[in-house]
N, C-alpha and C. Protein backbone atom coordinates (compact mmCIF):
# COMPACT_ATOMS: atom_id res chain seq x y z
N UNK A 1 18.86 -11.91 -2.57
CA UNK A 1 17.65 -12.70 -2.37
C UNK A 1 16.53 -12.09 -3.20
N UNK A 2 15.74 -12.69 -3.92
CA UNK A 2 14.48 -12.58 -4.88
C UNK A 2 13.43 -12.46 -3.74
N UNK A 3 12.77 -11.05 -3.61
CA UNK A 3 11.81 -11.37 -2.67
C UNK A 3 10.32 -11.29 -3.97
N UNK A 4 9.38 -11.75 -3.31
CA UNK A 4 8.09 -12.37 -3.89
C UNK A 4 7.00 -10.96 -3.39
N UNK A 5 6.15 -10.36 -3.84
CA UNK A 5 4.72 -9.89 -3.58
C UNK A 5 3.80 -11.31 -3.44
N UNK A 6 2.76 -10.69 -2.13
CA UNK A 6 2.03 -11.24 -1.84
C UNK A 6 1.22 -9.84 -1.64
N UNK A 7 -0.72 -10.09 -1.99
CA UNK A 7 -1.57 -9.15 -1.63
C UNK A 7 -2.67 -10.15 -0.63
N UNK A 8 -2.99 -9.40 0.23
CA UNK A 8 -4.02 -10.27 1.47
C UNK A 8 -5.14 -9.32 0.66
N UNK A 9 -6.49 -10.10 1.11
CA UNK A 9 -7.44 -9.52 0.47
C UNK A 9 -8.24 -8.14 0.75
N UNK A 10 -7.69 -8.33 2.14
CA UNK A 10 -7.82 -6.47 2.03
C UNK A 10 -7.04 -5.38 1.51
N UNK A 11 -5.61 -5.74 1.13
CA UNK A 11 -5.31 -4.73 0.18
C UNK A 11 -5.83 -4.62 -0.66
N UNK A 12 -6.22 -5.51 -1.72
CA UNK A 12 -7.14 -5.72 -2.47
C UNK A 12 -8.24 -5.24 -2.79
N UNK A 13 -8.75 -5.11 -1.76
CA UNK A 13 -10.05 -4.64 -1.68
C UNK A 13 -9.96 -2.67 -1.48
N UNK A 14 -8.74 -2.53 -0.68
CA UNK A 14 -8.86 -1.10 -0.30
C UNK A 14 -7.83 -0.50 -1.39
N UNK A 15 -7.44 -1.01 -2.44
CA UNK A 15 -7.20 -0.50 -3.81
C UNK A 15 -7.97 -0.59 -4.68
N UNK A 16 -9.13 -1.29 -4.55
CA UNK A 16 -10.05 -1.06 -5.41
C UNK A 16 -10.95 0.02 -5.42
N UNK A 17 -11.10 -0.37 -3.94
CA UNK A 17 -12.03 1.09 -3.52
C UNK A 17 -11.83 2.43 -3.96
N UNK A 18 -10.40 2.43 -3.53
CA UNK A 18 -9.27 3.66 -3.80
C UNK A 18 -9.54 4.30 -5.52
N UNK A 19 -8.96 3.47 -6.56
CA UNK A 19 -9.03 3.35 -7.59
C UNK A 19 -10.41 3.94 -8.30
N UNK A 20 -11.79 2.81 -7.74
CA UNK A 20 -13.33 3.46 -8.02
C UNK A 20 -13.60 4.69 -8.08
N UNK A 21 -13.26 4.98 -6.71
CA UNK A 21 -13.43 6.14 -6.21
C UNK A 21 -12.63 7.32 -6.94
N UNK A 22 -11.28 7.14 -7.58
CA UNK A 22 -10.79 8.31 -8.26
C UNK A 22 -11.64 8.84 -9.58
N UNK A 23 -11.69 7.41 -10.01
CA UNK A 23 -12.01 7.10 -11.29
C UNK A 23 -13.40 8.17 -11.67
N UNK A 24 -14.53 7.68 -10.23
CA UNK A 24 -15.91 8.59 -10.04
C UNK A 24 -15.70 9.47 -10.33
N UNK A 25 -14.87 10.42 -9.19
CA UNK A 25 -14.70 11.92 -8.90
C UNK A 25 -13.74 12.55 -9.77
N UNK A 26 -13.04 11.73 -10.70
CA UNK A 26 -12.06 12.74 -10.73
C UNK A 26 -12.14 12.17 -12.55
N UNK A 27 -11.13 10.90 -12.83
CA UNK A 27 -11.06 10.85 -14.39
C UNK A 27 -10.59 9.13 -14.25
N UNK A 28 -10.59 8.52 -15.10
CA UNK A 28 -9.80 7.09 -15.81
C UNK A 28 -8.72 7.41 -15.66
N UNK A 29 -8.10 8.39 -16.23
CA UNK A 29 -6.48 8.90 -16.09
C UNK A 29 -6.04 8.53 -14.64
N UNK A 30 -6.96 9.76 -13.52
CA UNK A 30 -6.13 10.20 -12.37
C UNK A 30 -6.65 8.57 -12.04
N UNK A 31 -7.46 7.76 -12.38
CA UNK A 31 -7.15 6.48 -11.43
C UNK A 31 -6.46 5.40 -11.75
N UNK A 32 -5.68 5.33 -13.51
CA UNK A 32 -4.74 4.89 -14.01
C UNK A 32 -3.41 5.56 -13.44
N UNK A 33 -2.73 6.46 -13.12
CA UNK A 33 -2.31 6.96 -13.01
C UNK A 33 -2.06 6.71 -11.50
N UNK A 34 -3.07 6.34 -10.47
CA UNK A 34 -2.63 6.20 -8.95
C UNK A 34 -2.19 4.43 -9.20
N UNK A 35 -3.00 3.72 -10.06
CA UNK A 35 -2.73 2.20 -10.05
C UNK A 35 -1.67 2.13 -10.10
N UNK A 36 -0.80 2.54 -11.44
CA UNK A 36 0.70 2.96 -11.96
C UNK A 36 1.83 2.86 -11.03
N UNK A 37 1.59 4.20 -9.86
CA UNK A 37 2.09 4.28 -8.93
C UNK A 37 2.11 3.38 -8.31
N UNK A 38 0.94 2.98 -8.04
CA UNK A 38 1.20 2.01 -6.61
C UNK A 38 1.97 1.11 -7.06
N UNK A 39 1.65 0.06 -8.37
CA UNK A 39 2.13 -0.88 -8.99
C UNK A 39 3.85 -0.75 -8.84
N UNK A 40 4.17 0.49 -9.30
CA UNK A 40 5.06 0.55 -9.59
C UNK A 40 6.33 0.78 -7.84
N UNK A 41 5.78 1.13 -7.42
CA UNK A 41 6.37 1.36 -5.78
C UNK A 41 6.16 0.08 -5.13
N UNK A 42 5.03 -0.70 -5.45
CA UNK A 42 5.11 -1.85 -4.51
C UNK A 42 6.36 -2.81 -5.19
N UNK A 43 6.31 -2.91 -6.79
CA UNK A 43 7.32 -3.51 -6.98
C UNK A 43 8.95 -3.20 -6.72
N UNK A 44 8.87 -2.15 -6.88
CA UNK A 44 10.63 -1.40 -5.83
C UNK A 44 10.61 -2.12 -4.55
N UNK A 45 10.00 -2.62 -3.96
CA UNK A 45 10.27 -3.49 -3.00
C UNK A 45 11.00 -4.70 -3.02
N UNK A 46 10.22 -5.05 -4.42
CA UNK A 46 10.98 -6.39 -4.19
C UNK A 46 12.64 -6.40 -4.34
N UNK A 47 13.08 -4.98 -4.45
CA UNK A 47 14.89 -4.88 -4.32
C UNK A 47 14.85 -4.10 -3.44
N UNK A 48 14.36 -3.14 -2.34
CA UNK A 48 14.37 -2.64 -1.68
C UNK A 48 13.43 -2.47 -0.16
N UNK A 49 13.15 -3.94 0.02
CA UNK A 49 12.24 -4.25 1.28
C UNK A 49 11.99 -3.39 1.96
N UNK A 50 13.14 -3.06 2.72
CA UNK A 50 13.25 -2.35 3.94
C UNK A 50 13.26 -0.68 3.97
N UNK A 51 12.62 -0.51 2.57
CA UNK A 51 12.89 1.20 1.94
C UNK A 51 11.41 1.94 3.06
N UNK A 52 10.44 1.19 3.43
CA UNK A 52 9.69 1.53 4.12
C UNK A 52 9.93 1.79 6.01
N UNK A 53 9.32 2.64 6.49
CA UNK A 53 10.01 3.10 7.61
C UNK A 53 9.11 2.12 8.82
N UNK A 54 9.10 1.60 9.78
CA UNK A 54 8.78 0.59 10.84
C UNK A 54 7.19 1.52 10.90
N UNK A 55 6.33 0.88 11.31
CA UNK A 55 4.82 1.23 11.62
C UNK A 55 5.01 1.44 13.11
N UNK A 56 4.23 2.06 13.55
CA UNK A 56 4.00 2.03 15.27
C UNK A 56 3.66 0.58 16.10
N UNK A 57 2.66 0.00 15.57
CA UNK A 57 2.03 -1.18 15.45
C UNK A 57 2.09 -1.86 14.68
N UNK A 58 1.68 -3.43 15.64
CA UNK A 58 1.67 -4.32 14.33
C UNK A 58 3.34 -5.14 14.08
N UNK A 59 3.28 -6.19 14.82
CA UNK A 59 4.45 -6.69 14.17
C UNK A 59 5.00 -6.88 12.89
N UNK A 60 6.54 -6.41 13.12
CA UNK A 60 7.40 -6.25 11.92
C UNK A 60 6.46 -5.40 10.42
N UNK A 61 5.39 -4.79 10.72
CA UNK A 61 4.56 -4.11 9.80
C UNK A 61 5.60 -2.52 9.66
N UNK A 62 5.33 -2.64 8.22
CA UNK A 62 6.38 -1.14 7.41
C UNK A 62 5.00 -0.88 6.94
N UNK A 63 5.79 0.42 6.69
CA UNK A 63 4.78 1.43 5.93
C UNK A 63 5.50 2.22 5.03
N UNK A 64 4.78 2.44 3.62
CA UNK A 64 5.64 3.47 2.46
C UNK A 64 4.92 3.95 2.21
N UNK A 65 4.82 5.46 1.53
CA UNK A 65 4.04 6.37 0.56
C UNK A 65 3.94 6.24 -0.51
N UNK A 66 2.61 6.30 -0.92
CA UNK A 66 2.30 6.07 -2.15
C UNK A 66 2.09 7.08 -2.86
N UNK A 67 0.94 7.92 -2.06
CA UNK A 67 0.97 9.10 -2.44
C UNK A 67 0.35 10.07 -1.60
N UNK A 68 0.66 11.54 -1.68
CA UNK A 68 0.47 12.16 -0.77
C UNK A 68 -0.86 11.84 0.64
N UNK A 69 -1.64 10.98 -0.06
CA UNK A 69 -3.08 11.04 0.82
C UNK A 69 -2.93 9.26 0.54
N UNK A 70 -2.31 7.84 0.43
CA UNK A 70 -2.15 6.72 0.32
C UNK A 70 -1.10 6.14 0.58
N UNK A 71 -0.94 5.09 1.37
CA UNK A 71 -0.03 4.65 2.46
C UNK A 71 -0.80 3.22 2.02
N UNK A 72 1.16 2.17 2.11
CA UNK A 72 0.70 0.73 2.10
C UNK A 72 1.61 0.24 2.89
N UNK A 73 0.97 -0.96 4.11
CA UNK A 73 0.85 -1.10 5.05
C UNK A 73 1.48 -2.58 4.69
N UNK A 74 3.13 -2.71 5.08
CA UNK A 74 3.27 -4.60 4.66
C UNK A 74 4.39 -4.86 5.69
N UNK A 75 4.37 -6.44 5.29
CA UNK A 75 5.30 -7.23 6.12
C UNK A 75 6.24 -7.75 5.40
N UNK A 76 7.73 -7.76 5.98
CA UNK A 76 8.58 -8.64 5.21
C UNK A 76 8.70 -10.35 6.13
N UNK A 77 8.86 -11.64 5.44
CA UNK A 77 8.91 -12.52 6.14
C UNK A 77 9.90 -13.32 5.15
N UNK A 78 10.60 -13.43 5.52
CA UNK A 78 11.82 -14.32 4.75
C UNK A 78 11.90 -14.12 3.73
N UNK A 79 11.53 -14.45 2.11
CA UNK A 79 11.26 -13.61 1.07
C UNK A 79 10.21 -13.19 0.69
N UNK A 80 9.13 -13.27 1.45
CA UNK A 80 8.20 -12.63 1.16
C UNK A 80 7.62 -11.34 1.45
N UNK A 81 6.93 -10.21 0.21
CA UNK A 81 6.15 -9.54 0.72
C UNK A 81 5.15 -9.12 0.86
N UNK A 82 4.26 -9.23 1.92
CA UNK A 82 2.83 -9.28 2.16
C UNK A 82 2.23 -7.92 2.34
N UNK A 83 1.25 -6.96 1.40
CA UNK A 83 1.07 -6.11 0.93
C UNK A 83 -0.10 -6.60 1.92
N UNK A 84 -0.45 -5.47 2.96
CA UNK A 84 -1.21 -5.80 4.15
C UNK A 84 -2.69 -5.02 4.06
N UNK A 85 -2.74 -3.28 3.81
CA UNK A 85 -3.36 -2.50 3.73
C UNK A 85 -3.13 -1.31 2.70
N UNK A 86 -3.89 -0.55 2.46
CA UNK A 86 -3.57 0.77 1.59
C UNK A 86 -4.78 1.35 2.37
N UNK A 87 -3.86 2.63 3.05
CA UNK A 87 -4.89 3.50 4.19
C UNK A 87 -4.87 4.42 3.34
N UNK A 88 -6.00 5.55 3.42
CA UNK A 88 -6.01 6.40 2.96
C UNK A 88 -6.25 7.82 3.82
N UNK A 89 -5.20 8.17 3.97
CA UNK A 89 -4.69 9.20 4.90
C UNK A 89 -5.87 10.07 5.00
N UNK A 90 -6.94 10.74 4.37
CA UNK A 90 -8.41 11.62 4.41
C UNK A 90 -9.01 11.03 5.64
N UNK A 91 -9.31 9.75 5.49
CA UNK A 91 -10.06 9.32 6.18
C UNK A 91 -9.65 9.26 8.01
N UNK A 92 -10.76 9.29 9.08
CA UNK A 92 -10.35 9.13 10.52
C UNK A 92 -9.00 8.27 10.34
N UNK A 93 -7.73 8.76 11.14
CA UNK A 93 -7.27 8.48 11.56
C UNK A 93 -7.02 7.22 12.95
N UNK A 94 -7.89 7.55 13.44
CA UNK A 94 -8.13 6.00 14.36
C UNK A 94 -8.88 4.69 13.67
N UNK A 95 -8.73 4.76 12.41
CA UNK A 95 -9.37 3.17 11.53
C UNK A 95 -7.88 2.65 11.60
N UNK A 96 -6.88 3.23 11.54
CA UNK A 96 -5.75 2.74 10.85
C UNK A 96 -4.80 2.35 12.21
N UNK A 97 -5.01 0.76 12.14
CA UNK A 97 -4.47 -0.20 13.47
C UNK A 97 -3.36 -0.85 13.31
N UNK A 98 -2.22 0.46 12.30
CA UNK A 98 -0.79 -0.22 12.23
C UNK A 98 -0.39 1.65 12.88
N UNK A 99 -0.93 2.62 13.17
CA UNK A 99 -0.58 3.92 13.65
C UNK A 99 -0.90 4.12 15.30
């Protein structure tokens, strides 16, 4: 089965943030370089759905590593996959309402 990416607009939004924010503090590289990743891990999904381990919360919501301190938060639904959140592990721990 061909599964599909889908992004809701808060992933969206909390990869951008993500991204800005490297870009500020750190270089173009290190925030080319996290896009890359992510890009590249969210698409391993689409042959490997279920490579992410069950969330606490949150129906049928998985969760995978992105990178040591970034976590993306999705759903599988028939062939689709809906790229839900990208938490960023630094931050409080009680924002994140799939843990």
């Amino acid at each position: 089965m061909a599964y599909k990416i889908r992004y809701n607009k808060t992933f969206l939004k909390d990869a951008l943030q993500v991204t800005n924010w490297l870009e500020k503090e750190w270089s173009k590289k290190v925030a080319d370089d996290f896009a890359k990743a992510l890009y590249t891990k969210i698409h391993r999904l689409t042959k490997t759905p279920y490579a992410g381990s069950p969330a606490r919360k949150g129906k049928d919501v998985r969760k995978l590593i992105i990178t040591k301190y970034n976590k993306i938060y999705y759903r599988v639904q028939g062939n689709i996959i809906t790229a839900l959140t990208l938490f960023e592990t630094r931050q409080n721990p009680k924002k994140n309402k799939y843990e």
